[in-house]
C-alpha atoms as a PDB file:
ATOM      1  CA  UNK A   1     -15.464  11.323 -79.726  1.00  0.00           C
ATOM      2  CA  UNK A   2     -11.724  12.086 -78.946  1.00  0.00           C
ATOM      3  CA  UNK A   3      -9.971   9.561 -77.298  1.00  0.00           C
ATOM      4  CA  UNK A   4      -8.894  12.027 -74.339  1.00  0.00           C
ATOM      5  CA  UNK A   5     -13.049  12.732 -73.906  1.00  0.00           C
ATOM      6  CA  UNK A   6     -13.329   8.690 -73.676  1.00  0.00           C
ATOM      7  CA  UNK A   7     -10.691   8.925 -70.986  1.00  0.00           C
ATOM      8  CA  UNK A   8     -12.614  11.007 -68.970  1.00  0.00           C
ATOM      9  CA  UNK A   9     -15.913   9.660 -69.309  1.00  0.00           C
ATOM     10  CA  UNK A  10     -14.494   6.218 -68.172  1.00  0.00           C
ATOM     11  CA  UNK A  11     -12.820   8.091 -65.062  1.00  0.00           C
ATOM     12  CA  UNK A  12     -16.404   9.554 -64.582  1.00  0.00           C
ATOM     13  CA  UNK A  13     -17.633   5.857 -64.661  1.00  0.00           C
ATOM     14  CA  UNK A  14     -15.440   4.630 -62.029  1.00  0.00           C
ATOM     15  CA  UNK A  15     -15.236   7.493 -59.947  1.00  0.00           C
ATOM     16  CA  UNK A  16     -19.436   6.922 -59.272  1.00  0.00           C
ATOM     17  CA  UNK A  17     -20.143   5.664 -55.668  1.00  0.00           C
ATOM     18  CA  UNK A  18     -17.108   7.533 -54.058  1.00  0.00           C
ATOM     19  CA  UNK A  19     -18.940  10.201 -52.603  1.00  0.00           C
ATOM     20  CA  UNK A  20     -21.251   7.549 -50.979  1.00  0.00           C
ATOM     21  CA  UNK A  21     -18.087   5.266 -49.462  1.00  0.00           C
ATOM     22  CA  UNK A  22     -16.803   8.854 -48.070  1.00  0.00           C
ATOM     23  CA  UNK A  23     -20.422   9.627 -46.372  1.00  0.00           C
ATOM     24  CA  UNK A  24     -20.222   5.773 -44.768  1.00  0.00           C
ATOM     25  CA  UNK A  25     -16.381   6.327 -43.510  1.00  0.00           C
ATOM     26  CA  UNK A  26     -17.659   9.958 -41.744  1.00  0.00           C
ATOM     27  CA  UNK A  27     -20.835   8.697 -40.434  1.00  0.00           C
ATOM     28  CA  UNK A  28     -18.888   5.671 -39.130  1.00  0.00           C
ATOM     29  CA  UNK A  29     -16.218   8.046 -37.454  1.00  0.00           C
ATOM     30  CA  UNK A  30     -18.692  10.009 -35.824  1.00  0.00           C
ATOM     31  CA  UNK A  31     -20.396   7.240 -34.349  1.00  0.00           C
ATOM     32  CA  UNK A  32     -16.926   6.428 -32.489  1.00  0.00           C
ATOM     33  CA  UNK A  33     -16.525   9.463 -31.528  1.00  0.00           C
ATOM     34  CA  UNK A  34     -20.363   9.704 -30.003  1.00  0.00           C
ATOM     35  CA  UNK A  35     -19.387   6.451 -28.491  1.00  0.00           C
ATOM     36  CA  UNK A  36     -16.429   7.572 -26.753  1.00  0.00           C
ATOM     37  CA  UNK A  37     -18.281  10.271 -25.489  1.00  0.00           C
ATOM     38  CA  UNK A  38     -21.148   8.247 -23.605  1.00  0.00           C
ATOM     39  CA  UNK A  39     -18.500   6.292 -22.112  1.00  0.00           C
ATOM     40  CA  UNK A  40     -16.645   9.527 -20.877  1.00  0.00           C
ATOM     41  CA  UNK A  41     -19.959  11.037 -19.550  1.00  0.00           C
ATOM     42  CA  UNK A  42     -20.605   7.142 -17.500  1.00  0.00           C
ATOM     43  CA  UNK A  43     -16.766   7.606 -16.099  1.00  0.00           C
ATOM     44  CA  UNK A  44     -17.261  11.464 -14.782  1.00  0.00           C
ATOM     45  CA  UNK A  45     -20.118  10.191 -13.534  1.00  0.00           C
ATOM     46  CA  UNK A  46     -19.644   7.602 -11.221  1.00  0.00           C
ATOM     47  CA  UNK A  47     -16.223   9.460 -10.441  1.00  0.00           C
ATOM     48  CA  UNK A  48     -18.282  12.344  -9.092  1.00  0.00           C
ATOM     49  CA  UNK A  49     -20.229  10.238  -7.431  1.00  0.00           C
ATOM     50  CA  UNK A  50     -17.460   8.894  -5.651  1.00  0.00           C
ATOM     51  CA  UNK A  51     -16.020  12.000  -4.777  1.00  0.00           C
ATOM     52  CA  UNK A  52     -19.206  13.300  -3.238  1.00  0.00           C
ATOM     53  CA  UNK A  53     -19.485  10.085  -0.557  1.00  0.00           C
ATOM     54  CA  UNK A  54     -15.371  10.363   0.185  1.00  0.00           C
ATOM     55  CA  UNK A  55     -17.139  14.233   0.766  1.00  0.00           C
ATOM     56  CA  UNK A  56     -19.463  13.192   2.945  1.00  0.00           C
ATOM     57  CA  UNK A  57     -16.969  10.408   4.813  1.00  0.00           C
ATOM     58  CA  UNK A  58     -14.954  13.670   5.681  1.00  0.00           C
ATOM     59  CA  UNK A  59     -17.550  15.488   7.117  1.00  0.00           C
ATOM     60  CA  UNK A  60     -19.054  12.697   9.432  1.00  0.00           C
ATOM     61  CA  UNK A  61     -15.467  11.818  10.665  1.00  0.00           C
ATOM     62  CA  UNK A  62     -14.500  15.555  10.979  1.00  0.00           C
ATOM     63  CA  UNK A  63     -18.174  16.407  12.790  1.00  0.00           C
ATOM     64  CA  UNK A  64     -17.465  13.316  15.294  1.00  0.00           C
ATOM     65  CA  UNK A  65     -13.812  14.635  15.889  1.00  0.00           C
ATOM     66  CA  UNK A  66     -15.485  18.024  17.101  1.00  0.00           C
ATOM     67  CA  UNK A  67     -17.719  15.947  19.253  1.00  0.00           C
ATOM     68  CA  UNK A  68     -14.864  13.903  20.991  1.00  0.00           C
ATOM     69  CA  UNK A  69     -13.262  16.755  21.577  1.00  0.00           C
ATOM     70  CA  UNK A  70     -16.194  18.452  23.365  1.00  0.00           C
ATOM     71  CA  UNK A  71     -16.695  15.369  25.519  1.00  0.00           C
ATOM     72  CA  UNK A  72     -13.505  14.715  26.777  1.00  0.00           C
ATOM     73  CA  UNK A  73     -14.339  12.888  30.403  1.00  0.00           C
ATOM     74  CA  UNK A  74     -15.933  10.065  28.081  1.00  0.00           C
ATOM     75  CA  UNK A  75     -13.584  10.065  25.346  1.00  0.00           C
ATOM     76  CA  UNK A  76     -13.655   5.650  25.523  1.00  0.00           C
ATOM     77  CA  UNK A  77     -17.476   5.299  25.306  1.00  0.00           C
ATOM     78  CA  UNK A  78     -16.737   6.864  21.321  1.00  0.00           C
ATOM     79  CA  UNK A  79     -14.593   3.372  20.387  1.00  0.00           C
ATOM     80  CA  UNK A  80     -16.583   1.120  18.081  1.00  0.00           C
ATOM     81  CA  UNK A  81     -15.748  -1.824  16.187  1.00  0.00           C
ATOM     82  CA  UNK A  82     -17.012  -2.703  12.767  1.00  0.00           C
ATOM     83  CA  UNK A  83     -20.690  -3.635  12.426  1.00  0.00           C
ATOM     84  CA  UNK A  84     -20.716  -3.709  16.599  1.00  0.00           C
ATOM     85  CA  UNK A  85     -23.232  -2.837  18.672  1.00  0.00           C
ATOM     86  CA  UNK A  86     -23.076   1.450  19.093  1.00  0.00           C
ATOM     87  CA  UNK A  87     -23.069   2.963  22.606  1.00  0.00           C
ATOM     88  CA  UNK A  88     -25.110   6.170  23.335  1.00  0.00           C
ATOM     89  CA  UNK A  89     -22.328   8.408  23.179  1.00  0.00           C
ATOM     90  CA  UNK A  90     -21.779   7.552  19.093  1.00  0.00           C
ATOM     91  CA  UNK A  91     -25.113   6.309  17.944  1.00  0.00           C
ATOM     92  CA  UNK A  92     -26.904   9.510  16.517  1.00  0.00           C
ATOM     93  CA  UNK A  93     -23.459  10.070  14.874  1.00  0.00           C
ATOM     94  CA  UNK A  94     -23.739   6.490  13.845  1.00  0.00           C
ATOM     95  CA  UNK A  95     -27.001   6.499  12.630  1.00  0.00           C
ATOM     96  CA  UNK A  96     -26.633   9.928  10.782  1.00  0.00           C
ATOM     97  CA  UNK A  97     -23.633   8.986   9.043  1.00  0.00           C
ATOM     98  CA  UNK A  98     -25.247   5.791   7.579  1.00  0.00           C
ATOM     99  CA  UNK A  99     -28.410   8.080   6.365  1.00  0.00           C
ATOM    100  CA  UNK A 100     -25.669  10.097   4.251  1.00  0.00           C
ATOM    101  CA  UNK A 101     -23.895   7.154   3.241  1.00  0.00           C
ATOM    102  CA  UNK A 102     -26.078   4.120   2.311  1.00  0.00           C
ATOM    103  CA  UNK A 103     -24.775   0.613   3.862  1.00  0.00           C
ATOM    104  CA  UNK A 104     -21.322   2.357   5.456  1.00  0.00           C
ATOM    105  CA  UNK A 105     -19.673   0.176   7.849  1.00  0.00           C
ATOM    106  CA  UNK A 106     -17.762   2.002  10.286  1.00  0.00           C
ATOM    107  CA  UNK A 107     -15.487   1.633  13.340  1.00  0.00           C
ATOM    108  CA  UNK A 108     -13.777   4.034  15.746  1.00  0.00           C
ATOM    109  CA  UNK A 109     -10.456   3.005  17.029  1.00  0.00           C
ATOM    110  CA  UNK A 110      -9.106   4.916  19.794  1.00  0.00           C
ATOM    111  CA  UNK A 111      -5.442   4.311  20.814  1.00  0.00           C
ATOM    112  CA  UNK A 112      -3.615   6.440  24.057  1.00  0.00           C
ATOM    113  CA  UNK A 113      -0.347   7.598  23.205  1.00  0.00           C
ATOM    114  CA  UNK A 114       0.058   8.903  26.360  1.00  0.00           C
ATOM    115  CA  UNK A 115      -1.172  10.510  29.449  1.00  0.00           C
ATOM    116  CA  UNK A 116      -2.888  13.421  27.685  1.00  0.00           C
ATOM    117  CA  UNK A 117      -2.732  12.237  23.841  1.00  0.00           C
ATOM    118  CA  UNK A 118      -5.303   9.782  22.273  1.00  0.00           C
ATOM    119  CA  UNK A 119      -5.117   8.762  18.703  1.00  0.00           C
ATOM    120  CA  UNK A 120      -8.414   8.372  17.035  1.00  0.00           C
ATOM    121  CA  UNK A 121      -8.394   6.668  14.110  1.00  0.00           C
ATOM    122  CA  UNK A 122     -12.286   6.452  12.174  1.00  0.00           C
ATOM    123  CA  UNK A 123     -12.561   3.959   9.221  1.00  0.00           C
ATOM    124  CA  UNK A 124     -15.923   4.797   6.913  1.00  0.00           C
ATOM    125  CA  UNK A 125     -16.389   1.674   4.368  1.00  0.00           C
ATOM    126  CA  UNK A 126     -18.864   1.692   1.439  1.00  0.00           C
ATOM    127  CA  UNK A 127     -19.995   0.363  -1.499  1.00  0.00           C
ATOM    128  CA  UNK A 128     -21.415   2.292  -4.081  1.00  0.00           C
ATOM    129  CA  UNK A 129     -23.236  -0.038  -6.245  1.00  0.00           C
ATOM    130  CA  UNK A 130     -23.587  -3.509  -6.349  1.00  0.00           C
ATOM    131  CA  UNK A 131     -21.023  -5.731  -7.229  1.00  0.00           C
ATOM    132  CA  UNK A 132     -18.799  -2.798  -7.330  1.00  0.00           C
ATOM    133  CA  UNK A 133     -15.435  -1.747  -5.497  1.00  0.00           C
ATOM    134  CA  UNK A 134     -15.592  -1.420  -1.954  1.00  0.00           C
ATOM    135  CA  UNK A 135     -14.518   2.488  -0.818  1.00  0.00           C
ATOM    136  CA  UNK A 136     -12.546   2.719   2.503  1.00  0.00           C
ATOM    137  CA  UNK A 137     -11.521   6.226   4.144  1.00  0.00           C
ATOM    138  CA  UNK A 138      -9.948   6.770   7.147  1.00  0.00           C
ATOM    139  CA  UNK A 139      -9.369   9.680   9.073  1.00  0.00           C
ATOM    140  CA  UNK A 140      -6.637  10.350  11.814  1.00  0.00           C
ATOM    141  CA  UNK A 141      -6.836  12.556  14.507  1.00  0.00           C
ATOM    142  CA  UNK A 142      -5.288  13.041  17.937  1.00  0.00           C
ATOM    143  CA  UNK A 143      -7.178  15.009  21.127  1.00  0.00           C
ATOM    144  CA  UNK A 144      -5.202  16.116  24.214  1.00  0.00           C
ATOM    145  CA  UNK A 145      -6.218  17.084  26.992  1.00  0.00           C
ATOM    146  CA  UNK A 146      -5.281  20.269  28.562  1.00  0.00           C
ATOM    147  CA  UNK A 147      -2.167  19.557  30.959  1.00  0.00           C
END
């Protein structure tokens, strides 16, 4: 055998498990990568989710704008504080805001700014999941009365 042939058959030799080590190093890198992507799909997720009650947080507060605005001659039987007692004018509003948003803590705040002009402030707390950050939105509105 030629020496150059010996060569080779030695670089043979040591070259055996390579392809094995490369297989090891992809599978490895894949499994990151799968990894990553669970944890992407848990973020969007609960992001969505979020979105969808600050959704629904709008559409109460906008809904019980309209309905202030309607009822004008009892605008001050709408003003609520947090976890207190709801008069007749806002509890079905109360209660079907809480049905959309599970354990929301709410309070109406209604403020004159002058002789026609009331500022209505609504505050919508939640928390999505247990032990998790609490969610606050707050929407600001002002109804006149015609002059």
């Amino acid at each position: 055998m030629t020496p150059s042939r010996q060569r080779a058959r030695r670089a043979r030799g040591q070259q055996r498990g390579i392809a094995m080590l490369e297989a090891i190093i992809a599978i490895l890198i894949l499994a990151i990568g799968l990894l990553g992507t669970v944890g992407l799909q848990a973020r969007s997720y609960s992001a969505l989710s979020d979105a969808s009650m600050r959704a629904e947080a709008t559409i109460a507060g906008e809904r019980l704008f309209g309905i202030m605005s309607n009822d004008l001659p009892n605008l001050a039987s709408y003003a609520l504080a947090e976890n207190g007692t709801a008069g007749p004018a806002v509890a079905p509003w109360l209660a079907d805001t809480r049905a959309q948003i599970p354990g929301a803590i709410v309070s109406v705040r209604l403020v004159p700014q002058n002789a026609t002009t009331t500022m209505v402030e609504i505050s919508i707390r939640w928390t999505r999941k247990t032990g998790g950050a609490e969610n606050r939105h707050v929407l600001t509105s002002y109804i006149a009365r015609a002059s």
